[in-house]
Protein backbone atom coordinates (compact mmCIF):
# COMPACT_ATOMS: atom_id res chain seq x y z
CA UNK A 1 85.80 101.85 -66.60
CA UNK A 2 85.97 105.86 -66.71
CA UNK A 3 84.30 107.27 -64.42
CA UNK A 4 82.06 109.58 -66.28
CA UNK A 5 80.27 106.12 -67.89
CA UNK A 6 77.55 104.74 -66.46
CA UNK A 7 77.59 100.91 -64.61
CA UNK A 8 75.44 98.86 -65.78
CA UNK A 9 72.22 98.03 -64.13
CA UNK A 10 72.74 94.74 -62.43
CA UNK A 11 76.77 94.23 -61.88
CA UNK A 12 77.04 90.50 -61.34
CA UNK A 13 78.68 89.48 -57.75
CA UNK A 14 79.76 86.30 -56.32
CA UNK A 15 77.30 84.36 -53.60
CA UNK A 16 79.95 85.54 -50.71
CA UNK A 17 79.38 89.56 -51.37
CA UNK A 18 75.58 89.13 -52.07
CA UNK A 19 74.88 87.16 -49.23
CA UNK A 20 77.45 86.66 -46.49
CA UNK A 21 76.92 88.50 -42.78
CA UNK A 22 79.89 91.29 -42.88
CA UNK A 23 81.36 90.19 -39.77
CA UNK A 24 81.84 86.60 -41.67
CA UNK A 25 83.44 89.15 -44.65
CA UNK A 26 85.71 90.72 -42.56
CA UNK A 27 86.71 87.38 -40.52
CA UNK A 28 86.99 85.09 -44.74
CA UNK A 29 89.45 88.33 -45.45
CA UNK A 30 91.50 88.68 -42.00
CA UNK A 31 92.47 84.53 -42.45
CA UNK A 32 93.76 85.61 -46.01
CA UNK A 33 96.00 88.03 -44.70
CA UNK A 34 96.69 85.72 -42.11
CA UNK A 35 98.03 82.57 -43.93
CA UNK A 36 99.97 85.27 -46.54
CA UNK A 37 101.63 86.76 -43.08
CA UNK A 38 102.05 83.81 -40.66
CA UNK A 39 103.43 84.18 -37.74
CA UNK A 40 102.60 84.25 -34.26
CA UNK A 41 101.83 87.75 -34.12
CA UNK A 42 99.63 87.56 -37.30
CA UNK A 43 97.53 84.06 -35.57
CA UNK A 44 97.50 85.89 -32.23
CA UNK A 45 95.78 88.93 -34.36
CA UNK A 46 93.30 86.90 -35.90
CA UNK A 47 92.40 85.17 -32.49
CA UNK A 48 91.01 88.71 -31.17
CA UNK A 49 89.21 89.02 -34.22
CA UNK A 50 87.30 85.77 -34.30
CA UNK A 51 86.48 86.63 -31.10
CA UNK A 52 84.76 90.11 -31.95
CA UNK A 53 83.13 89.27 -35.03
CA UNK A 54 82.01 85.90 -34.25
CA UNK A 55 79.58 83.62 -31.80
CA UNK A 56 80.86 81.64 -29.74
CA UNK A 57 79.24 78.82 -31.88
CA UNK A 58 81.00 79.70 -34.71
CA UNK A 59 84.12 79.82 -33.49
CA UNK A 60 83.41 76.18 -31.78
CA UNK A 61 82.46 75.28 -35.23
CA UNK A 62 85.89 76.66 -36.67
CA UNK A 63 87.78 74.82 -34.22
CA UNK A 64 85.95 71.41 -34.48
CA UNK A 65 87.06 71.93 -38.28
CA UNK A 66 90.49 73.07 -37.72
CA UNK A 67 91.18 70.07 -34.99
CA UNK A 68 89.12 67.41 -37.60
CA UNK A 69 91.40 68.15 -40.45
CA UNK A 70 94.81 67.56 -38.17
CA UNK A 71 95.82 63.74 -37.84
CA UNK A 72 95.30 62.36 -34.07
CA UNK A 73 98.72 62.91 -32.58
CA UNK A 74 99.20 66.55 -33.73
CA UNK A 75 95.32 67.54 -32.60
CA UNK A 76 95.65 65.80 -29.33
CA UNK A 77 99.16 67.51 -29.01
CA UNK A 78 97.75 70.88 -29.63
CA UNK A 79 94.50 70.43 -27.16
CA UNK A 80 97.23 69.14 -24.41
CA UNK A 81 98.96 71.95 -25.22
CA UNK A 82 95.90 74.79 -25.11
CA UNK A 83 94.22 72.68 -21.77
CA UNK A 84 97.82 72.43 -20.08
CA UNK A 85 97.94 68.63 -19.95
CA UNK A 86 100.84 66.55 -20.96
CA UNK A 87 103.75 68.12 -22.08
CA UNK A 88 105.63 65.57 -24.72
């Protein structure tokens, strides 16, 4: 659209950009660039930032997800390995 024409008056946006909290904006967009990147480096990133921009509940919440969707061996693996317990 050139910039010398007006916008119209009511743009239509989806539910995320009308309504979300920005921090929850900013975390949605760093886990995109995230899973396009992987890595380490890119998971260790995102760590930090779930830490700034959320609660502590919500980032319970994320991990109660994250751990649900993982069968039983691999989620138990990865809280042994997080805790320090048994090393397979």
């Amino acid at each position: 659209m050139p910039r010398d024409t007006p916008q119209a008056p009511f743009q239509k946006r989806n539910a995320m950009s009308r309504f979300a909290k920005p921090a929850h904006k900013r975390v949605a967009r760093m886990v995109g660039y995230v899973l396009t990147l992987g890595g380490f480096d890119a998971f260790m990133d995102l760590a930090f930032v779930l830490r700034v921009r959320l609660t502590r509940e919500e980032r319970s919440h994320l991990a109660w997800a994250a751990l649900r969707s993982l069968d039983d061996e691999t989620a138990a693996a990865l809280c042994d390995l997080y805790l320090g317990g048994p090393q397979g």
